[in-house]
Protein backbone atom coordinates (compact mmCIF):
# COMPACT_ATOMS: atom_id res chain seq x y z
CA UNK A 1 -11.27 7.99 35.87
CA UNK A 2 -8.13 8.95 34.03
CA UNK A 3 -7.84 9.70 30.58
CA UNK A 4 -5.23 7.65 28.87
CA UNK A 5 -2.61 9.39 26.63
CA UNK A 6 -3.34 8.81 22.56
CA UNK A 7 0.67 7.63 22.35
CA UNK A 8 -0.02 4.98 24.86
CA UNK A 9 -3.23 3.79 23.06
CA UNK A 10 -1.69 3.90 19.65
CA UNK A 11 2.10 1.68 21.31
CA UNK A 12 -0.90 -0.58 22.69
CA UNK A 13 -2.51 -0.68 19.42
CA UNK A 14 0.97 -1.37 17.34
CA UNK A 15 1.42 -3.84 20.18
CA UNK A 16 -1.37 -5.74 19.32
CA UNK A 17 -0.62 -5.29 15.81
CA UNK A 18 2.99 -7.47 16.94
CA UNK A 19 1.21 -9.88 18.71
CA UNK A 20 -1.08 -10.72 16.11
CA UNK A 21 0.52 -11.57 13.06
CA UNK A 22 3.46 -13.57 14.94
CA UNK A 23 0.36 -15.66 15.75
CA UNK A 24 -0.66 -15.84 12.53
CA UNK A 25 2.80 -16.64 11.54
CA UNK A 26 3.07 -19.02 13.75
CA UNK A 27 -0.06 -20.41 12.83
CA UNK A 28 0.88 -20.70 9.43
CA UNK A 29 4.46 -22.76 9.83
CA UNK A 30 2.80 -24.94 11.87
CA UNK A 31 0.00 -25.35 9.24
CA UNK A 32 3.38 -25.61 6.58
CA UNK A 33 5.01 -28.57 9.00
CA UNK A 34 2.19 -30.50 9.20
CA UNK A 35 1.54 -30.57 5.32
CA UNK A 36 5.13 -31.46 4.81
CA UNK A 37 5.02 -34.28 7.26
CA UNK A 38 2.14 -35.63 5.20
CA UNK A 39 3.61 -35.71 2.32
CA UNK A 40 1.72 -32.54 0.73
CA UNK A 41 3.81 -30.09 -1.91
CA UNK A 42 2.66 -26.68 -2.06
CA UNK A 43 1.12 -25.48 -5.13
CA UNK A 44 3.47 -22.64 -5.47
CA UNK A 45 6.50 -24.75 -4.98
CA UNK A 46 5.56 -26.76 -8.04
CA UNK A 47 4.72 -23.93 -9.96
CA UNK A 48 8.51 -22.34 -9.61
CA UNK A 49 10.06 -26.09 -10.26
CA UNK A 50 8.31 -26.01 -13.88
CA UNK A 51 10.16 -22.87 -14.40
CA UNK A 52 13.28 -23.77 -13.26
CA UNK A 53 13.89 -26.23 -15.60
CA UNK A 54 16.13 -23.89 -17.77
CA UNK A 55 13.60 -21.67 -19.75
CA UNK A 56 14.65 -18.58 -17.53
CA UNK A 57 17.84 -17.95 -20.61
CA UNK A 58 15.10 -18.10 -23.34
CA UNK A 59 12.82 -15.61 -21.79
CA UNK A 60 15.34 -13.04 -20.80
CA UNK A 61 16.82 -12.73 -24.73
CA UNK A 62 13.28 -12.04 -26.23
CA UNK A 63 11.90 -9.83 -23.37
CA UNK A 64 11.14 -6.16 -23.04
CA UNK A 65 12.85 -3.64 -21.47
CA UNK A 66 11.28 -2.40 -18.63
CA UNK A 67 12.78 1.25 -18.74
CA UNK A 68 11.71 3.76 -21.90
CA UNK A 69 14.63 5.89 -23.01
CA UNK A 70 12.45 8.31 -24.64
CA UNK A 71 12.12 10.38 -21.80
């Protein structure tokens, strides 16, 4: 039998690799539809309404910044 060539394993490999998580993608909007056509909000949807309510101008004047210009 024939040897196959290590590029053409590794293109099948990342072609796999493809296939695979636009399954999973796939898998998880229709998993997303159905929850929205019965009625159910996702957790992390509620958690960014709560903090969009306005608090974002509060936090911003007492935070840190991120950058050090000691060095």
């Amino acid at each position: 039998m024939a040897t196959r060539n290590p590029q053409t394993q590794a293109k099948r490999a990342r072609e796999l690799a493809v296939r695979e998580k636009r399954e999973r993608k796939k898998a998880k909007k229709a998993e997303n539809a159905a929850n929205r056509a019965a009625g159910i909000v996702p957790e992390w949807l509620l958690d960014e309404s709560e903090t969009a309510a306005g608090d974002d101008d509060e936090q911003s004047e007492d935070a840190e910044p991120l950058v050090d210009d000691a060095a």
